[in-house]
N, C-alpha and C. Protein backbone atom coordinates (compact mmCIF):
# COMPACT_ATOMS: atom_id res chain seq x y z
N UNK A 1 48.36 30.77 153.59
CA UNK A 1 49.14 31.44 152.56
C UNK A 1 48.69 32.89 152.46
N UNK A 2 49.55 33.81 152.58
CA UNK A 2 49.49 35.23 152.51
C UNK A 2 48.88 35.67 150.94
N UNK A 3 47.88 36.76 151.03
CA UNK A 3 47.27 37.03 149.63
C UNK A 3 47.98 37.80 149.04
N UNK A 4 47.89 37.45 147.51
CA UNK A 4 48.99 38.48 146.60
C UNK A 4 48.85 39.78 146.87
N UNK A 5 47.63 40.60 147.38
CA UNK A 5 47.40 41.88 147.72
C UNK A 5 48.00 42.36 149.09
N UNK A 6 48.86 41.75 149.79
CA UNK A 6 49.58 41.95 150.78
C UNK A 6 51.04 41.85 150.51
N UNK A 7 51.56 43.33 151.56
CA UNK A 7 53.15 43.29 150.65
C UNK A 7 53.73 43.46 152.38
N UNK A 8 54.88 42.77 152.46
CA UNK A 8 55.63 42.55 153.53
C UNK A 8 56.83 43.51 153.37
N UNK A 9 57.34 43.89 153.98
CA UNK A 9 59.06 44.75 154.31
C UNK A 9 59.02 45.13 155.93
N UNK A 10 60.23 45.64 155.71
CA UNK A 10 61.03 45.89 156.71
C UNK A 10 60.72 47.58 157.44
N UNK A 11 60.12 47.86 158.60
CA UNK A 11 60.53 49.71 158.57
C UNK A 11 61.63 50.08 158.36
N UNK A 12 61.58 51.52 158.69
CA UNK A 12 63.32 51.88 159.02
C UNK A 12 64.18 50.86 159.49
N UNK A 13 65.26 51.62 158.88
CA UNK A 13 66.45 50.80 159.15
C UNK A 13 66.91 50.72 160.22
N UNK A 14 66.65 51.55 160.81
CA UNK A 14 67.04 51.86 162.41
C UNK A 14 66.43 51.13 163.35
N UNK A 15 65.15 50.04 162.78
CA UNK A 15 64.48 49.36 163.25
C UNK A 15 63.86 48.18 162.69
N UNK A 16 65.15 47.47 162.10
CA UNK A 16 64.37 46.58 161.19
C UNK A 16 63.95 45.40 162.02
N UNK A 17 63.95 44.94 163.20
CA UNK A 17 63.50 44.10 163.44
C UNK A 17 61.79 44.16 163.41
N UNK A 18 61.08 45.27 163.06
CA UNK A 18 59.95 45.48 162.70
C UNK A 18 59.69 45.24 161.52
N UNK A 19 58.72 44.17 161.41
CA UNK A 19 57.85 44.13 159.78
C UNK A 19 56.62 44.75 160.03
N UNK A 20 56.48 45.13 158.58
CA UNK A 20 55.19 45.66 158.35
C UNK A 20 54.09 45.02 157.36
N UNK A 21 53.25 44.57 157.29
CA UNK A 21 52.12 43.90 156.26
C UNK A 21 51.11 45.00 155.67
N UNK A 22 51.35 45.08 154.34
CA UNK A 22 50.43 46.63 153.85
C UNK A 22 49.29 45.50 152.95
N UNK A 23 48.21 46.02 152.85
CA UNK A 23 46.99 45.36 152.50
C UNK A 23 46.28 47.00 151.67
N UNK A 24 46.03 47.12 150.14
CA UNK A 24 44.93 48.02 149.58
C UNK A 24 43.52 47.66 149.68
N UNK A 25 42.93 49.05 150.22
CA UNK A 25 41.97 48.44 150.95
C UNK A 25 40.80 49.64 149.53
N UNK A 26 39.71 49.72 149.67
CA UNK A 26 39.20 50.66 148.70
C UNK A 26 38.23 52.30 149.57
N UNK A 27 38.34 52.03 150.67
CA UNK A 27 37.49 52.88 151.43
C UNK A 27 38.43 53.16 152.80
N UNK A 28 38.19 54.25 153.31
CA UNK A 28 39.23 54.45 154.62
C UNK A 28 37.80 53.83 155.58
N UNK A 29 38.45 53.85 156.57
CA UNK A 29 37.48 53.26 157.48
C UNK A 29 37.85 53.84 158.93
N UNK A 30 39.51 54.42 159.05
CA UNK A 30 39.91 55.21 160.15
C UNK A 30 39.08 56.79 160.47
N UNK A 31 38.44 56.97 161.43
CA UNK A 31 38.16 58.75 161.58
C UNK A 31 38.95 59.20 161.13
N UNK A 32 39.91 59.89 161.13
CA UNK A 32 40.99 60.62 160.56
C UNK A 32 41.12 60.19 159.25
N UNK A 33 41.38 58.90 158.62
CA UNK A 33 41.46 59.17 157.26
C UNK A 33 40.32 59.23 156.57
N UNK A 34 38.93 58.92 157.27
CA UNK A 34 37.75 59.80 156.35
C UNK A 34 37.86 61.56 156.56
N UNK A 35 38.28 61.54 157.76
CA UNK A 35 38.22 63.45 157.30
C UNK A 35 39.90 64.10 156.38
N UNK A 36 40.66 63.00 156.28
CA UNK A 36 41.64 63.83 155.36
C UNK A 36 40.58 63.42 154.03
N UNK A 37 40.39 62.58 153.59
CA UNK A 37 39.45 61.89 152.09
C UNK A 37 38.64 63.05 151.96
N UNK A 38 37.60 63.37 153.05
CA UNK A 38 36.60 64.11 152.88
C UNK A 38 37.20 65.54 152.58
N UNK A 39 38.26 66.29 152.93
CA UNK A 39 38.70 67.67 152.90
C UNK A 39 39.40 67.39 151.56
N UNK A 40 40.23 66.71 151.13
CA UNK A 40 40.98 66.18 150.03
C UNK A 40 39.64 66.53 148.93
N UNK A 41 38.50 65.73 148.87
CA UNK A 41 37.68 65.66 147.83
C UNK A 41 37.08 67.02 147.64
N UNK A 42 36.89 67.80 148.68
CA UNK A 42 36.28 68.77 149.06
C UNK A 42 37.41 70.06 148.10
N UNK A 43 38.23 70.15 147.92
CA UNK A 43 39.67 70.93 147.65
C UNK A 43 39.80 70.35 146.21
N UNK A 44 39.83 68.90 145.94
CA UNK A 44 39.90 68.51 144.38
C UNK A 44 38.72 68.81 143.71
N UNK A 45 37.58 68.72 144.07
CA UNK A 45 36.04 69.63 143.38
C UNK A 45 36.23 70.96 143.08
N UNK A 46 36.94 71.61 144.12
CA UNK A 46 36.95 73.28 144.19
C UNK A 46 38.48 73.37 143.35
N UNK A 47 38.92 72.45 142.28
CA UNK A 47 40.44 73.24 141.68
C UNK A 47 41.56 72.31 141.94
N UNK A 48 41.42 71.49 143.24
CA UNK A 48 42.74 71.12 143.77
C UNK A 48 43.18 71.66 144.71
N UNK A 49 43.53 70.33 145.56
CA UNK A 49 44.39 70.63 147.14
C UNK A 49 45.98 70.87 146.83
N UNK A 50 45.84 72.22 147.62
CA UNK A 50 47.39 72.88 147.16
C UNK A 50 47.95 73.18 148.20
N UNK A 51 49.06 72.83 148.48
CA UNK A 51 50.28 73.31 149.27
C UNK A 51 49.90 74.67 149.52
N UNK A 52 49.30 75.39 151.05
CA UNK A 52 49.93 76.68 151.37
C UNK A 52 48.22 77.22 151.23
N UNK A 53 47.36 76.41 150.67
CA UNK A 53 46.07 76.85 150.86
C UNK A 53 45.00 75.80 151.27
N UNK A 54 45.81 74.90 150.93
CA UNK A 54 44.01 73.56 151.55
C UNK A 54 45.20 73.19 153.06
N UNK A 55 46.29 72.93 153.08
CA UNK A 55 47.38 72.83 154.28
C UNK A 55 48.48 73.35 154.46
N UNK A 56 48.83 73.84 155.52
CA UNK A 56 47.92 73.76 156.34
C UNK A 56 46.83 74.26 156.84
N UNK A 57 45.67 73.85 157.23
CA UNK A 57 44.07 74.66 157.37
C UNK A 57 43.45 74.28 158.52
N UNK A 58 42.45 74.65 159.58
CA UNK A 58 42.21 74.48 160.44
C UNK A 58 41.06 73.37 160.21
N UNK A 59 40.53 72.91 159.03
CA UNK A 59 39.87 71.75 158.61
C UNK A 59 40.66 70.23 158.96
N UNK A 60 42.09 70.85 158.68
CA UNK A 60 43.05 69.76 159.13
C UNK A 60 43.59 69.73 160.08
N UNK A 61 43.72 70.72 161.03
CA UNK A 61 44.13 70.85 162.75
C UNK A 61 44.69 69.47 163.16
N UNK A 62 43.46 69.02 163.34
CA UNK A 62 43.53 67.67 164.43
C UNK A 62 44.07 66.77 164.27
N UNK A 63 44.65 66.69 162.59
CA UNK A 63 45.38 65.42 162.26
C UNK A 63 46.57 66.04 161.98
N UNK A 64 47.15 67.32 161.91
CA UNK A 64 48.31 67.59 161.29
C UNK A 64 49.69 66.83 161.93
N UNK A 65 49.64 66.89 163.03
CA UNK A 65 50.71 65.70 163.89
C UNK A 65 50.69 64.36 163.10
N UNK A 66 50.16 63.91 162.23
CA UNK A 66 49.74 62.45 161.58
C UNK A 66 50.41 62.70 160.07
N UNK A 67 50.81 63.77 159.60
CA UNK A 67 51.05 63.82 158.35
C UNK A 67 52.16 63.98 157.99
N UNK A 68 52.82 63.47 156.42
CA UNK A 68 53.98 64.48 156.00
C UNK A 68 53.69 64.35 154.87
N UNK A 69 54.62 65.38 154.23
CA UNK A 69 54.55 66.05 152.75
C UNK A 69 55.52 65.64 151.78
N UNK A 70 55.55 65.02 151.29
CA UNK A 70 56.76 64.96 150.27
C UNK A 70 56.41 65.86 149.10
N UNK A 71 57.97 65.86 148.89
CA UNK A 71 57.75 66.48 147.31
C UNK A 71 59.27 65.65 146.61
N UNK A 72 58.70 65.32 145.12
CA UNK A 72 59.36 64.44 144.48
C UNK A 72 61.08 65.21 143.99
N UNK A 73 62.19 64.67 144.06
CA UNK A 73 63.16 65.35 144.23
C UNK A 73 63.85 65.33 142.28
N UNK A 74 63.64 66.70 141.79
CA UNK A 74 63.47 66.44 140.25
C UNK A 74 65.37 65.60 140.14
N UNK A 75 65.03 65.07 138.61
CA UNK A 75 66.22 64.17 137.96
C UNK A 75 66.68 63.11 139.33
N UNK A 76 65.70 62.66 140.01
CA UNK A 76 66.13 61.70 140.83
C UNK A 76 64.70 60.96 141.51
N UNK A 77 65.17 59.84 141.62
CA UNK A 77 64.31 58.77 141.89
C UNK A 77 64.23 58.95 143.77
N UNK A 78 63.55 59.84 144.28
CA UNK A 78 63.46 60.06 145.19
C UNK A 78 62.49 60.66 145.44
N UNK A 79 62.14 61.33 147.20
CA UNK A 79 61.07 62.29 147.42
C UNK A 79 61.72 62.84 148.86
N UNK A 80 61.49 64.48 149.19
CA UNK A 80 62.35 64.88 149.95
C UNK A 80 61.01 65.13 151.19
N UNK A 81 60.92 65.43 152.28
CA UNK A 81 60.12 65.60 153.42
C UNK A 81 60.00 67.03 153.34
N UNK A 82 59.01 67.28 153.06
CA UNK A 82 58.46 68.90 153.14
C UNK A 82 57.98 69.25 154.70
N UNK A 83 56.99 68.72 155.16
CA UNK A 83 56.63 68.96 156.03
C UNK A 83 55.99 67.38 156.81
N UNK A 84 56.35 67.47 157.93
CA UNK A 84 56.19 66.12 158.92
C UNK A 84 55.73 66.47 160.50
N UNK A 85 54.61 66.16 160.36
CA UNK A 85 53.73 65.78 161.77
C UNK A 85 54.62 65.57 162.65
N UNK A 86 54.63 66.19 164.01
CA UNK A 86 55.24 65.58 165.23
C UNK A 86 55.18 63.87 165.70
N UNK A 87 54.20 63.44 164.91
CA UNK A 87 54.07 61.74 165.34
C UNK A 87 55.57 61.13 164.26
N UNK A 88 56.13 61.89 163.52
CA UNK A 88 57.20 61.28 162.96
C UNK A 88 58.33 61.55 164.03
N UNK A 89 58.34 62.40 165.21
CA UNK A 89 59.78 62.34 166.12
C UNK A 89 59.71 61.21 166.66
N UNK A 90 58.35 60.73 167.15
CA UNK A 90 58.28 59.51 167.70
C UNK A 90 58.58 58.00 166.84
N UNK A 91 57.77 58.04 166.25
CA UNK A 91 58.37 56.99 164.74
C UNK A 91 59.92 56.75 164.74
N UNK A 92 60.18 58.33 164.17
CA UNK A 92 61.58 57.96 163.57
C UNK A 92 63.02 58.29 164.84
N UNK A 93 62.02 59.15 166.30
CA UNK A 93 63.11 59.60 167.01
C UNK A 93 64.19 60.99 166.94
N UNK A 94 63.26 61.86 165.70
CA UNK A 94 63.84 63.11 165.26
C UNK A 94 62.76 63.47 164.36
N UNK A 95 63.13 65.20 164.15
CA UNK A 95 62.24 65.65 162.70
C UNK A 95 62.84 65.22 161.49
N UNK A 96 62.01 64.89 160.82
CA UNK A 96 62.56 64.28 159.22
C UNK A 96 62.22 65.47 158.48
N UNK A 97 61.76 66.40 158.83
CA UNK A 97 61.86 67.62 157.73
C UNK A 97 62.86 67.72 157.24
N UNK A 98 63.15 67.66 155.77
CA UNK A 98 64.42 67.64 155.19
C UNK A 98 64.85 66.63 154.12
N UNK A 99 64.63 65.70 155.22
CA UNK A 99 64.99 64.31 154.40
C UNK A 99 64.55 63.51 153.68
N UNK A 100 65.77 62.89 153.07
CA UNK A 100 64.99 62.11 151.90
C UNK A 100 64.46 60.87 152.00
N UNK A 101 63.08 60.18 151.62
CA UNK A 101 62.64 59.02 151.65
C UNK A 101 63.86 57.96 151.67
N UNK A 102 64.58 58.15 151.01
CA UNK A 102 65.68 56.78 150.93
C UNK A 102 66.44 56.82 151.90
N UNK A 103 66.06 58.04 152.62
CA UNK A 103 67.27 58.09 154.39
C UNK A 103 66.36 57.71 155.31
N UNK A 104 65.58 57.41 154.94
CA UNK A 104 63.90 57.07 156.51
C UNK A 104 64.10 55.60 156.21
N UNK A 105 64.03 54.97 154.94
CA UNK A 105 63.77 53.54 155.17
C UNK A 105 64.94 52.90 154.48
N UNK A 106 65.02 51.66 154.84
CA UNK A 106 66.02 50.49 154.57
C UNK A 106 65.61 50.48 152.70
N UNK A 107 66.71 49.45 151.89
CA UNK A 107 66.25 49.41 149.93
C UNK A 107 64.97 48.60 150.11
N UNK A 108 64.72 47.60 150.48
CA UNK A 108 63.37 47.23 149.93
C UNK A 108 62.36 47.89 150.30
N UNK A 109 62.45 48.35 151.46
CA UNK A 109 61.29 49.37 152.16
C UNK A 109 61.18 50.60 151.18
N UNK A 110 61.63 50.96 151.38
CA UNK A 110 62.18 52.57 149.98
C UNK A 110 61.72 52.03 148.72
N UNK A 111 62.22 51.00 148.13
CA UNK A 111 61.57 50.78 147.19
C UNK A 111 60.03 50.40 146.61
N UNK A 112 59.38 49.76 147.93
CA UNK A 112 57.65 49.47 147.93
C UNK A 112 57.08 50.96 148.15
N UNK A 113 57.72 52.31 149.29
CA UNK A 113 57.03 53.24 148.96
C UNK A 113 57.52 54.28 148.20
N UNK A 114 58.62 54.20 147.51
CA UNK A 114 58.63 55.04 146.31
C UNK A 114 57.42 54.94 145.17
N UNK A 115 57.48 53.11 144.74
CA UNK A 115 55.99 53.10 143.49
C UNK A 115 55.40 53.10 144.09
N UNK A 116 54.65 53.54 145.40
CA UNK A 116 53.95 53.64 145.48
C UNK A 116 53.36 54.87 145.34
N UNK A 117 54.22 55.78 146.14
CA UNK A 117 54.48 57.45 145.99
C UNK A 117 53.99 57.96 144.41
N UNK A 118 54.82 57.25 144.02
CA UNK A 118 55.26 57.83 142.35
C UNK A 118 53.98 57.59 141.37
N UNK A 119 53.52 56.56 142.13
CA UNK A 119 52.48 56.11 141.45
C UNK A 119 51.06 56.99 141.58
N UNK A 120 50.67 57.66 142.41
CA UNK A 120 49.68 58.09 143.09
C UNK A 120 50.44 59.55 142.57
N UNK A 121 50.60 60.17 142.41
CA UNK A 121 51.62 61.31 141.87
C UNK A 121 51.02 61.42 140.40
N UNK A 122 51.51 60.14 139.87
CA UNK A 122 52.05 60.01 138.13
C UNK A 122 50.50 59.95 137.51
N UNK A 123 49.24 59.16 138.21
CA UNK A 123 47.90 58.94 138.27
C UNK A 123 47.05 59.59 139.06
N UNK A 124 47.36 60.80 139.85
CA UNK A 124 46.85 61.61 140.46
C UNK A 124 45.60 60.58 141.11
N UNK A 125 45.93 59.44 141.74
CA UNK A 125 44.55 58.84 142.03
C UNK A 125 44.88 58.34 143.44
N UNK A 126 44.53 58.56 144.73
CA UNK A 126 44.61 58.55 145.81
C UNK A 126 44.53 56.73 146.30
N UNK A 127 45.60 56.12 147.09
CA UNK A 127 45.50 54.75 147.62
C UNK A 127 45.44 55.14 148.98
N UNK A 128 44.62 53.68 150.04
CA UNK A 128 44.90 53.48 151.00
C UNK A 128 45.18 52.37 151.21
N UNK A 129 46.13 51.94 152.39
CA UNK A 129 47.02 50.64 152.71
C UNK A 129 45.94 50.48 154.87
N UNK A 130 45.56 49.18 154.87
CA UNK A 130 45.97 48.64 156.32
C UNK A 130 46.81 48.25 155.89
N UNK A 131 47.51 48.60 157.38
CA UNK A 131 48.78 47.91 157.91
C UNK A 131 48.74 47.65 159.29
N UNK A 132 49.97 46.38 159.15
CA UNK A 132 49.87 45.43 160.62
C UNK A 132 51.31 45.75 160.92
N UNK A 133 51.77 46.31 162.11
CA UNK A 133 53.24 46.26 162.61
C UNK A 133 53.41 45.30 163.68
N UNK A 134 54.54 44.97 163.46
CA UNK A 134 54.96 43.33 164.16
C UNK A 134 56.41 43.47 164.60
N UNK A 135 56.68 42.61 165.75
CA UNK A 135 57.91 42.62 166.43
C UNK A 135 58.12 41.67 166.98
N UNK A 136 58.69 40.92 166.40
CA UNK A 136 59.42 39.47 166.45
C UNK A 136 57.79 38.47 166.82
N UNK A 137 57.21 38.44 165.76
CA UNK A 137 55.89 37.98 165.82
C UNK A 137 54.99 38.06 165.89
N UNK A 138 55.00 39.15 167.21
CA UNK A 138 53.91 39.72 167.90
C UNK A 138 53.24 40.74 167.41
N UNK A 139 51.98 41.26 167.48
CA UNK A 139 51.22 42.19 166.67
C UNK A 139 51.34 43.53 167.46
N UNK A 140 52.14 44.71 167.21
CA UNK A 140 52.06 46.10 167.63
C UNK A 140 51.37 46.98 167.48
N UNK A 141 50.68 47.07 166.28
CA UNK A 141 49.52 47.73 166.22
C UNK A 141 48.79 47.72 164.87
N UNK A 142 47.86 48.17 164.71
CA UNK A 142 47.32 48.66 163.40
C UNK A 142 47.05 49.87 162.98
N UNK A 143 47.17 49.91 161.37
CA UNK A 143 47.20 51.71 161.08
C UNK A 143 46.53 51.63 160.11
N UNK A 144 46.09 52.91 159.47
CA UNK A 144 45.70 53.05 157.99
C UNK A 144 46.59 54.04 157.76
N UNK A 145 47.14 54.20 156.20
CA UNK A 145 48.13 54.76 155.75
C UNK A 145 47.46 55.84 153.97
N UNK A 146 46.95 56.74 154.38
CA UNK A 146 46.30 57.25 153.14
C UNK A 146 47.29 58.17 152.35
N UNK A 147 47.27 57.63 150.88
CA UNK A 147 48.87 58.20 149.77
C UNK A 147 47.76 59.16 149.27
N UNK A 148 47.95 60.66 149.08
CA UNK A 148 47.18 61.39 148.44
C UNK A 148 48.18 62.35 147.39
N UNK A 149 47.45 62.42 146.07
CA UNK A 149 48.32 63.79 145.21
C UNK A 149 47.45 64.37 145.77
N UNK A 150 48.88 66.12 146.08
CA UNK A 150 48.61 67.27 145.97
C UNK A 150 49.18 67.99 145.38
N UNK A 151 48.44 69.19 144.75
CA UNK A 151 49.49 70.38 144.13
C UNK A 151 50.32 70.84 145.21
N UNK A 152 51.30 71.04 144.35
CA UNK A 152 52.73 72.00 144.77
C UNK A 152 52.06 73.47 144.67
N UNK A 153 52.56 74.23 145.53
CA UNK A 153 52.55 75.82 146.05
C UNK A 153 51.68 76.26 144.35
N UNK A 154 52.57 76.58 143.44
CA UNK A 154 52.51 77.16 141.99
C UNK A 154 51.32 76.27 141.20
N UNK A 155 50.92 75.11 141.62
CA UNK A 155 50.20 73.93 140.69
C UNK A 155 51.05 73.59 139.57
N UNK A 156 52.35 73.87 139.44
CA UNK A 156 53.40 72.79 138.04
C UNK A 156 53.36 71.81 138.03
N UNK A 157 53.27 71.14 139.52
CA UNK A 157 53.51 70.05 139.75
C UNK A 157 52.55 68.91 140.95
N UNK A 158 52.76 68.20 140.89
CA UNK A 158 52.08 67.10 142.22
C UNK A 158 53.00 66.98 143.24
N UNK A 159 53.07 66.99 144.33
CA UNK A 159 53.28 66.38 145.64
C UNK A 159 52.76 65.31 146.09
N UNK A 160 53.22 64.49 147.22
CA UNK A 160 52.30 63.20 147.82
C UNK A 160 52.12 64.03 149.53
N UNK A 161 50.98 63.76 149.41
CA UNK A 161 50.38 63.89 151.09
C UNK A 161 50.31 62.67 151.19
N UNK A 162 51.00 62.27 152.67
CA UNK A 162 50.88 60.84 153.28
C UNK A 162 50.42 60.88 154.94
N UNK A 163 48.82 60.30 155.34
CA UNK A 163 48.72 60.47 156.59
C UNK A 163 48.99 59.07 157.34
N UNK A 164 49.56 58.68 158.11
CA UNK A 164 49.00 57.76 158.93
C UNK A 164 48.45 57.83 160.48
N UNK A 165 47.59 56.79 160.37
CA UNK A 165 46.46 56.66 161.39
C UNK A 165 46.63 55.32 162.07
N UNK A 166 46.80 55.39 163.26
CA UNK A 166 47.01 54.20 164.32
C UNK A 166 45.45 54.06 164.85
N UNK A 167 45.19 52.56 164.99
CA UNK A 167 43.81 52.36 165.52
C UNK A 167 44.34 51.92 166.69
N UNK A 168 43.56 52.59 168.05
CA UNK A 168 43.72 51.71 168.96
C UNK A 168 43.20 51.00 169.52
């Protein structure tokens, strides 16, 4: 029996024969998502990680292909793609700069990472997810998926930094 701390959906729609299994975990354990954690903490001590001064930065170089940016889309239950890592042409098969979370994934999918988004935003308190991707059974890979608030350009507001990290 699957543990209540594990949440199942669908990816993109464009690919739903892929499930995904997300698991909150309390510590990153991927290289890459200890050095986004570590620069993140490093930027929230000093004021806050802000759009346009903690990233992009050459602290973050090596993972910037791994990331995208949302920013929450006001009077609407959404979040629009600010900026997206080249590992999303591959993912999604195009740049998603632009677009909106609810155009990347299928409703239930959209809906597990909106609260999740919104949530980490609304509580300024950073989650990480393993995840297991699967295809028609079979295990495709594993990732870690780190949800971070950041300030927006001005600091009015929060943004979500979202990295993911494939283990191979």
């Amino acid at each position: 029996m699957a543990s209540p701390n594990l949440f199942l959906f669908v990816r993109a729609a464009s690919q739903s024969e892929y499930e995904r299994v997300y698991a909150p975990i309390a510590e990153p354990r991927h290289p890459h998502t200890i050095l986004l954690f570590e620069v993140w903490k490093r930027a929230e001590a000093d004021g806050g990680f802000v759009v346009g001064r903690d990233i992009p930065s050459k602290s973050l170089a090596a993972i910037l292909r791994d990331l995208v940016l949302y920013e929450p889309v006001p009077d609407r239950l959404d979040l629009r793609v600010r900026l997206a890592g080249t590992a999303c042409i591959g993912h999604y098969g195009m740049d998603v700069t632009g677009k909106l979370m609810s155009e990347l994934f299928d409703a239930s999918s959209f809906e597990f990472n909106l609260r999740s988004a919104l949530d980490v935003i609304r509580t300024a308190e950073p989650k990480i997810f393993a995840a297991e991707l699967s295809r028609l059974g079979i295990v495709q890979g594993h990732y870690e998926i780190a949800l971070l608030p950041v300030w927006q350009p001005d600091k009015s507001g929060r943004w979500l930094l979202c990295g993911v990290f494939e283990f191979d």
